[in-house]
Protein backbone atom coordinates (compact mmCIF):
# COMPACT_ATOMS: atom_id res chain seq x y z
CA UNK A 1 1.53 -8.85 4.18
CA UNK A 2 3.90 -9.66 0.94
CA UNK A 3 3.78 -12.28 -1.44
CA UNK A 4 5.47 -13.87 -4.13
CA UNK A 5 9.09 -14.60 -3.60
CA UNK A 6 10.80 -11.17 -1.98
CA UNK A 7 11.16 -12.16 1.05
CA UNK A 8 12.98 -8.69 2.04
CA UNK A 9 9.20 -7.13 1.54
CA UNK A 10 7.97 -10.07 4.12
CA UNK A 11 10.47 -9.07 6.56
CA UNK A 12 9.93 -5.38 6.23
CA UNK A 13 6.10 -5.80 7.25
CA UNK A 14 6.81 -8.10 9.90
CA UNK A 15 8.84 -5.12 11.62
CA UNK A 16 6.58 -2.71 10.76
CA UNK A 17 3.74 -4.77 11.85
CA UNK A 18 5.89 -4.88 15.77
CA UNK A 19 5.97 -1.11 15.55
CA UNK A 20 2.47 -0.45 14.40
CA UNK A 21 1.40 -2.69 17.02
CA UNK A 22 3.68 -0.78 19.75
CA UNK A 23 2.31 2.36 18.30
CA UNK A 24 -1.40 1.36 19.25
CA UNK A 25 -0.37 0.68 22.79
CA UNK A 26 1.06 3.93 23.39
CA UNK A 27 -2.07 5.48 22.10
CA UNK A 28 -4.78 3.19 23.72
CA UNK A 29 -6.33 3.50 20.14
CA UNK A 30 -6.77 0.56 17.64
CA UNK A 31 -4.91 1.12 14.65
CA UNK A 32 -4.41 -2.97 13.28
CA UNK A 33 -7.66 -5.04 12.81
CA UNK A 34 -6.14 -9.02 13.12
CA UNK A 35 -8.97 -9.88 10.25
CA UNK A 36 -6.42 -12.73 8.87
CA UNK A 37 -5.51 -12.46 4.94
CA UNK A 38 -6.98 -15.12 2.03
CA UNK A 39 -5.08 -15.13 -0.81
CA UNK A 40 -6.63 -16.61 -3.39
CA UNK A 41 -5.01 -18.52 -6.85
CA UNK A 42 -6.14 -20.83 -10.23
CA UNK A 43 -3.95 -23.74 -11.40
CA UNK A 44 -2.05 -20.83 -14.03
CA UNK A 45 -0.20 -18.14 -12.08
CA UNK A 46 1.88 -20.35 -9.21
CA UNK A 47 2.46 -17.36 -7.40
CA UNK A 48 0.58 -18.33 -4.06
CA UNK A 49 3.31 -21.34 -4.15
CA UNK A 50 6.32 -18.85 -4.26
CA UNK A 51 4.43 -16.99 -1.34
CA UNK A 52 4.15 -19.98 0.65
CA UNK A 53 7.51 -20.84 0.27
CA UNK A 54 8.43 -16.82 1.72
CA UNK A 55 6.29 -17.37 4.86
CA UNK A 56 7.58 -20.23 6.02
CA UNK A 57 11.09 -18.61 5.43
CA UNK A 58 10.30 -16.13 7.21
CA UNK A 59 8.20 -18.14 9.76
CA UNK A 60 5.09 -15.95 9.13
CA UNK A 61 1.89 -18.25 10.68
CA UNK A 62 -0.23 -19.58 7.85
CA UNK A 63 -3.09 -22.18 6.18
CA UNK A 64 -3.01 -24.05 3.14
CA UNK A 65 -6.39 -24.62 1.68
CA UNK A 66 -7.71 -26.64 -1.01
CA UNK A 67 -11.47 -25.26 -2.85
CA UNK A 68 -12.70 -27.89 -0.93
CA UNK A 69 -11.84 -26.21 2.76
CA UNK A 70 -12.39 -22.45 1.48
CA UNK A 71 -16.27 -23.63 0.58
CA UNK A 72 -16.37 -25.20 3.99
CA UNK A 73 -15.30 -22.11 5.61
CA UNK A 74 -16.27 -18.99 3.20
CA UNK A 75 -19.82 -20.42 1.88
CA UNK A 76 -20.45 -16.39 1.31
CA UNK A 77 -17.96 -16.64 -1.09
CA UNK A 78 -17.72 -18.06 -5.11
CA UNK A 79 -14.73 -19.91 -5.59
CA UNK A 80 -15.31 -20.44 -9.81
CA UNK A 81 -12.04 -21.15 -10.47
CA UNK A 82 -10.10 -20.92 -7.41
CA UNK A 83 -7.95 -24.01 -6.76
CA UNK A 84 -5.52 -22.78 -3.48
CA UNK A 85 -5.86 -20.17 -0.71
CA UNK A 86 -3.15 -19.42 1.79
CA UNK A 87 -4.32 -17.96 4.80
CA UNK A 88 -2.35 -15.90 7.06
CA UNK A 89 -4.66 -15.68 10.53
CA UNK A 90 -2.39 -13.33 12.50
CA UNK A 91 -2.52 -10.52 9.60
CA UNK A 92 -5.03 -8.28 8.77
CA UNK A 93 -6.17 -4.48 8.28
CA UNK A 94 -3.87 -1.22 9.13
CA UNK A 95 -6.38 1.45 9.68
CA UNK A 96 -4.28 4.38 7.76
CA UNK A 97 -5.41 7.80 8.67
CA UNK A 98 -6.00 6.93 12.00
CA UNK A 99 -2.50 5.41 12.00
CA UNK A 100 -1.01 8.68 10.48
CA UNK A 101 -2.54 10.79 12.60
CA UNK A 102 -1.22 9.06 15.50
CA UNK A 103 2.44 8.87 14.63
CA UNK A 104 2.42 12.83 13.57
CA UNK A 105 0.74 13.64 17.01
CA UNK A 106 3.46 10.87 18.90
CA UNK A 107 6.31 12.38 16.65
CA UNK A 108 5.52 15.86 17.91
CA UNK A 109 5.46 14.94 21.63
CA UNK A 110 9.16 14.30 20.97
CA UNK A 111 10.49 16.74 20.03
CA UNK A 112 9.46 17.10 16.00
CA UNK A 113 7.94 20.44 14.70
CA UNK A 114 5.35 20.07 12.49
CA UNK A 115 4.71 22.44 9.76
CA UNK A 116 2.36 22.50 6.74
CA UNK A 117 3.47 24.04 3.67
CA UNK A 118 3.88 24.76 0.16
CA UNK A 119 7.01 24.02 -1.16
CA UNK A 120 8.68 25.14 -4.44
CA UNK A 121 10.81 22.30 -6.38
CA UNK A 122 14.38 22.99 -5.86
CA UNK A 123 16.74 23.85 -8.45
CA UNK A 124 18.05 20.42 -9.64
CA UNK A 125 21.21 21.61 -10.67
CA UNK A 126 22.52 23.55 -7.30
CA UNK A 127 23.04 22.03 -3.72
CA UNK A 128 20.20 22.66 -1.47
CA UNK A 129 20.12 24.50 1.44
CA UNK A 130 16.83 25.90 1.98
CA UNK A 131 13.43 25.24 0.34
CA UNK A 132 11.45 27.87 -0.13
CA UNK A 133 7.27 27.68 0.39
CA UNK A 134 5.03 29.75 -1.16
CA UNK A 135 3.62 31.08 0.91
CA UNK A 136 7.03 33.00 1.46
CA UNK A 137 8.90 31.28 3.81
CA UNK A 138 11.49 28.73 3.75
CA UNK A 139 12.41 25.98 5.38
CA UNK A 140 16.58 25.17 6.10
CA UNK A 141 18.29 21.83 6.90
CA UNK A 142 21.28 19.91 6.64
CA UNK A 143 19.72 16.80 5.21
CA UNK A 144 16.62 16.79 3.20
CA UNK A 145 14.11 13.83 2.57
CA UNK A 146 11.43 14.20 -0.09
CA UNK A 147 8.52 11.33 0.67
CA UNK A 148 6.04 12.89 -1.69
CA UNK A 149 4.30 9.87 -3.42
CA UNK A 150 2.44 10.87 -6.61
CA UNK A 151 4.03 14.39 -6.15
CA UNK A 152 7.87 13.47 -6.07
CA UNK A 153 8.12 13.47 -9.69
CA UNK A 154 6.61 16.95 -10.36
CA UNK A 155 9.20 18.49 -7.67
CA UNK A 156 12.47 16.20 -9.53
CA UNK A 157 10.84 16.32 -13.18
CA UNK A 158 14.82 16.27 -14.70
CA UNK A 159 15.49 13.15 -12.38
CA UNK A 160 11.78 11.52 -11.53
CA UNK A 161 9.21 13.24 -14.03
CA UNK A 162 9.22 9.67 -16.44
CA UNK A 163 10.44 7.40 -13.57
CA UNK A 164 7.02 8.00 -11.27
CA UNK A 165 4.54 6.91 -12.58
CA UNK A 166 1.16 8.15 -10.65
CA UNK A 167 -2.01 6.00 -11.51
CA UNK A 168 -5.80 6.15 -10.79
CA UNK A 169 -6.96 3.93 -8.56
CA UNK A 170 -10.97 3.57 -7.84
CA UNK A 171 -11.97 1.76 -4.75
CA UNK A 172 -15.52 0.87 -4.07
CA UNK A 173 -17.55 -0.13 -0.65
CA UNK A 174 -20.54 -2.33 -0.88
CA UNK A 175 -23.46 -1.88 1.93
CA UNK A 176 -24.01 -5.32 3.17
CA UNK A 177 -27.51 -6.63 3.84
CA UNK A 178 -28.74 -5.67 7.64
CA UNK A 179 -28.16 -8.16 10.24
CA UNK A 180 -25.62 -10.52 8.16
CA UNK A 181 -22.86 -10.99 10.26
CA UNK A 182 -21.29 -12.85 6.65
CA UNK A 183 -19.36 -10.33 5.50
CA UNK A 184 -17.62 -8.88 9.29
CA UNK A 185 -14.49 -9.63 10.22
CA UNK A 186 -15.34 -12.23 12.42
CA UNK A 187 -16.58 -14.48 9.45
CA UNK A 188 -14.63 -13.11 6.40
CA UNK A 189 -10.78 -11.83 6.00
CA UNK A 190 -9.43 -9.62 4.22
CA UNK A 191 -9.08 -11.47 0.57
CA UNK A 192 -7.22 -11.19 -2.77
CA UNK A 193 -8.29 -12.87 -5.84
CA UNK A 194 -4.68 -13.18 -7.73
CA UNK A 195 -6.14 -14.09 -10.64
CA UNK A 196 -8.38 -11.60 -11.30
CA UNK A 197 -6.18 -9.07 -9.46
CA UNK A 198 -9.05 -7.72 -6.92
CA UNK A 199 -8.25 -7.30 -3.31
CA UNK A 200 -11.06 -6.51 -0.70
CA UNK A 201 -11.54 -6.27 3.38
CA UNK A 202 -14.33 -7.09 5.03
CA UNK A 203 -17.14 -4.93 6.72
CA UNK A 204 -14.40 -3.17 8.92
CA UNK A 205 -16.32 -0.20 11.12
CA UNK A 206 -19.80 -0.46 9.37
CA UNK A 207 -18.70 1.40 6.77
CA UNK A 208 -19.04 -1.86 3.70
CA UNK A 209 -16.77 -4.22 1.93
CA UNK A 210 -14.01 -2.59 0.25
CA UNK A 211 -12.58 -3.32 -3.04
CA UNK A 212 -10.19 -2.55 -5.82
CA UNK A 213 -8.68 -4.24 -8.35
CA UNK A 214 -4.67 -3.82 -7.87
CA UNK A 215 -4.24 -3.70 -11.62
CA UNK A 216 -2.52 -0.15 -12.29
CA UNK A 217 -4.97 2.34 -13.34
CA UNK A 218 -3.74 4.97 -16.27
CA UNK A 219 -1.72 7.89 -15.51
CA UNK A 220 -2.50 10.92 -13.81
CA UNK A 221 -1.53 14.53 -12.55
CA UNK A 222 -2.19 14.10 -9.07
CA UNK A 223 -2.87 17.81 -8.79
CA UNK A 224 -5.74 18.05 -11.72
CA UNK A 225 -7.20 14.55 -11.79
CA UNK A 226 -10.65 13.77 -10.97
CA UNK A 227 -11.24 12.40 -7.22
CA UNK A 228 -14.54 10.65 -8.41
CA UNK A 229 -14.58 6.53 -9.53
CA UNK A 230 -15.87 6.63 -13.20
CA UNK A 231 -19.31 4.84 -14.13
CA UNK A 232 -17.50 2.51 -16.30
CA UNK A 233 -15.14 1.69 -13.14
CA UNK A 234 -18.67 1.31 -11.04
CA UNK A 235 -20.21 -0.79 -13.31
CA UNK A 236 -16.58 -3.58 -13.36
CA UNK A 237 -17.13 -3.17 -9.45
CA UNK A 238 -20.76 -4.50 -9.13
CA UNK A 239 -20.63 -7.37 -11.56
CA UNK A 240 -17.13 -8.80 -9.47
CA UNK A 241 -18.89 -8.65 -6.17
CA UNK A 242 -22.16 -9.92 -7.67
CA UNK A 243 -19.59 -12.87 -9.28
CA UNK A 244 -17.72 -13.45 -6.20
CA UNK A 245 -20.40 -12.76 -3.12
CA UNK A 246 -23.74 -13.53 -4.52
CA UNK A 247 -25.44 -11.79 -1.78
CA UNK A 248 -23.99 -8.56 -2.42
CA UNK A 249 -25.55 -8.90 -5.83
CA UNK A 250 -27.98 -5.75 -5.67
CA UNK A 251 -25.85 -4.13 -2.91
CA UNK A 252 -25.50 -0.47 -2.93
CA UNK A 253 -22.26 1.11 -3.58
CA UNK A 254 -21.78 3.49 -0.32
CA UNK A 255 -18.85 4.91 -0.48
CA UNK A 256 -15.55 5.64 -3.26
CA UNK A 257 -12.82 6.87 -2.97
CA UNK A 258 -9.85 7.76 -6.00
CA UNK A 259 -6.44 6.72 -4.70
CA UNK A 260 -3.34 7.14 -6.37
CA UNK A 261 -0.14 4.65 -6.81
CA UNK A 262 3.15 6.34 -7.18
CA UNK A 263 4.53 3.31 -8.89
CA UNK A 264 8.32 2.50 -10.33
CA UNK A 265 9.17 0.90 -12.98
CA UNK A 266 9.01 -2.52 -11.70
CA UNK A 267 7.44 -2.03 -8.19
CA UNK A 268 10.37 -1.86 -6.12
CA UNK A 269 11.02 0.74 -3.70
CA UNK A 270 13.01 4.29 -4.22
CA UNK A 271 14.64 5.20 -1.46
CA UNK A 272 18.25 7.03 -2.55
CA UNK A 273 20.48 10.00 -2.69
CA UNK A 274 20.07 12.38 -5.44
CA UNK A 275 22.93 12.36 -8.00
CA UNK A 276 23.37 16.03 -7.87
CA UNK A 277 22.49 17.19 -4.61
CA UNK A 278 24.40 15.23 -1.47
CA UNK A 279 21.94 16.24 1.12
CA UNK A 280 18.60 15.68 -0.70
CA UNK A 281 17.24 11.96 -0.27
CA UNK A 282 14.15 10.60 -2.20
CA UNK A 283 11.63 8.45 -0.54
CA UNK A 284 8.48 6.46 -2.07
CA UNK A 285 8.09 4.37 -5.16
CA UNK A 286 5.61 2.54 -3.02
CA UNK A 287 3.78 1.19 -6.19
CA UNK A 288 0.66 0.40 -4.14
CA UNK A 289 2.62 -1.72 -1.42
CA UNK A 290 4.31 0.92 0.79
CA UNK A 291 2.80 2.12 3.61
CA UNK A 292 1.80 -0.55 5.77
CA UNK A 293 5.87 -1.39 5.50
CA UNK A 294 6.44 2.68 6.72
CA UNK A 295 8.36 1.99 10.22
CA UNK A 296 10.68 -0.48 8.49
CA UNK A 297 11.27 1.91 5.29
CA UNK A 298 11.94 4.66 8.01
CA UNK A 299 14.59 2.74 10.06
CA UNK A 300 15.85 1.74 6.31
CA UNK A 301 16.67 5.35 5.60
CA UNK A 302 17.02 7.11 8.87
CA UNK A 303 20.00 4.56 9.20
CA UNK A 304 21.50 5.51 5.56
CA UNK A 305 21.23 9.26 6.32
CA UNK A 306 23.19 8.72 9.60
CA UNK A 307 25.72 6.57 7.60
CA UNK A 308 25.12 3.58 9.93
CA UNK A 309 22.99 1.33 7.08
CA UNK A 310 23.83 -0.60 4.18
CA UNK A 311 22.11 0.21 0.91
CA UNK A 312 19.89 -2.29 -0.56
CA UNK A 313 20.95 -2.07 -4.41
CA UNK A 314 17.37 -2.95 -5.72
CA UNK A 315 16.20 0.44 -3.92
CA UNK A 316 18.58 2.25 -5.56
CA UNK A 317 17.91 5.17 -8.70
CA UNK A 318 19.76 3.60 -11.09
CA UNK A 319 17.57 0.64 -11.00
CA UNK A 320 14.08 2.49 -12.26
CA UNK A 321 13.64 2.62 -15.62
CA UNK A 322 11.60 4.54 -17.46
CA UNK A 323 9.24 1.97 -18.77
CA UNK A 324 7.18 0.09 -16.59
CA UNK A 325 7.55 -3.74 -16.57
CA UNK A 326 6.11 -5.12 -12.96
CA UNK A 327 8.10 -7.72 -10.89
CA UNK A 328 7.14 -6.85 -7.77
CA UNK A 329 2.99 -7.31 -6.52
């Protein structure tokens, strides 16, 4: 879930969480893994006290944990320098494609038409009525909503081009050893090291430990980048899980992946109107965060389209800059 001290962020996943969860029953398909959440903090930072403060606020279930308990519990785990966990045991993993793919195919059965295309970025300077693809058709509407992530701010470069700002992010799976239950989620959660900004989830679906460190990786073109993790990113990846899980030491990297961030100026959300165009709405900004909170951010905007919501200002255009400077985690 959140942390820190936005407690809007908190409440957001907590509805979303409800939905995802309803979601998964309508399927009969598992979409939310309950592996709990560690977070992890030194004496410097203080954050994980701001969190703890949020959950009870918000009544979200959770542990605190001294270095004493989390050795007790997590002997697969190094805790150099670790003086607090929180643990939140009803959280845990959303399973993402699986979860997309899902809502799309529920979506459709009511009612929504699907269609994969091309689109051209509109003339900023003109209301909107159609969009046109390039394939050579076009696609008309009364209201528009642009939820592009990395992408928004190559179709709005007047508005968005130095207000997005798309990073590289590498993430890494570790093989664990055969028959060590250690690192599944029945003996691990998923875990974040605030310190040394690195989150990870356990062995979810055989497929290894994940990690990544949630430090903002440098810009990119989402459409030219590279989709492969750099050796120098590899090499920062073994020596953490070699620091942290000493039996992973010599573990093989089995899978990468390159994901992008579309990240605002300070982390916050955009979700607002366009200046110049009444009927065009612009959706993402989720800086890393966003899409386990997607039901809530939907209700959020489906409700300010239909003039029946109340905007949140810190969501709003005029508050992304065009320098970054990170409040929100």
């Amino acid at each position: 879930m959140s942390y820190g001290k936005d407690e809007i962020y908190t409440r957001w996943s907590q509805r979303s969480l409800v939905q995802w969860k309803e979601l998964a029953s309508i399927t009969g398909h598992d979409l939310f893994l309950p592996t709990g959440v560690l977070w992890l903090e030194g004496e410097d930072i203080g954050r994980l006290k701001e969190s703890q403060a949020t959950l009870s606020r918000c009544g979200v279930t959770h542990q605190l944990l001294d270095k004493s308990e989390l050795e007790i519990r997590y002997p697969q785990v190094n805790f150099e320098n670790v003086v607090r966990g929180v643990l939140e045991p009803e959280s845990g993993v959303l399973l993402a494609r699986r979860a997309v793919n899902f809502a799309l195919s529920e979506a459709v059965k009511h009612g929504v038409e699907f269609r994969l295309a091309n689109v051209e970025a509109p003339d900023e300077t003109i209301p909107l009525t159609q969009l046109k693809c390039s394939n050579g058709d076009s696609i008309s509407a009364g209201q528009f909503v642009f939820a592009c992530g990395p992408w928004v701010g190559k179709l709005f470069p007047n508005l968005l081009g130095q207000r997005i700002f798309p990073t590289r992010q590498e993430v890494f799976f570790f093989g664990c050893p055969p028959g060590d239950a250690s690192f599944t989620p029945a003996s691990l959660p998923t875990w974040l090291f605030n310190n040394d900004e690195v989150y990870g989830m356990p062995d979810v679906e055989s497929r290894g430990m994940k990690m990544a460190r949630d430090t903002h990786g440098v810009r990119v073109d989402p459409d030219t980048q590279s989709r492969l993790v750099s050796e120098k990113g590899a090499d920062w990846a073994r020596k953490f899980i070699a620091r942290r899980f000493p039996a992973l030491k010599d573990a093989p990297i089995v899978e990468t992946r390159v994901c992008q961030y579309e990240n605002t100026s300070n982390g916050d959300f955009l979700i607002d109107r366009h200046p110049e165009m009444p009927n065009v709405w612009l959706a993402g900004g989720g800086s890393g965060h966003g899409f386990k909170h997607g039901p809530a951010f939907g209700e959020y905007l489906a409700a300010l389209i239909c003039g029946e919501g109340k905007p949140e200002p810190r969501f709003s255009l005029e508050t992304k800059a065009t320098e970054q400077n990170r409040a929100v985690f």
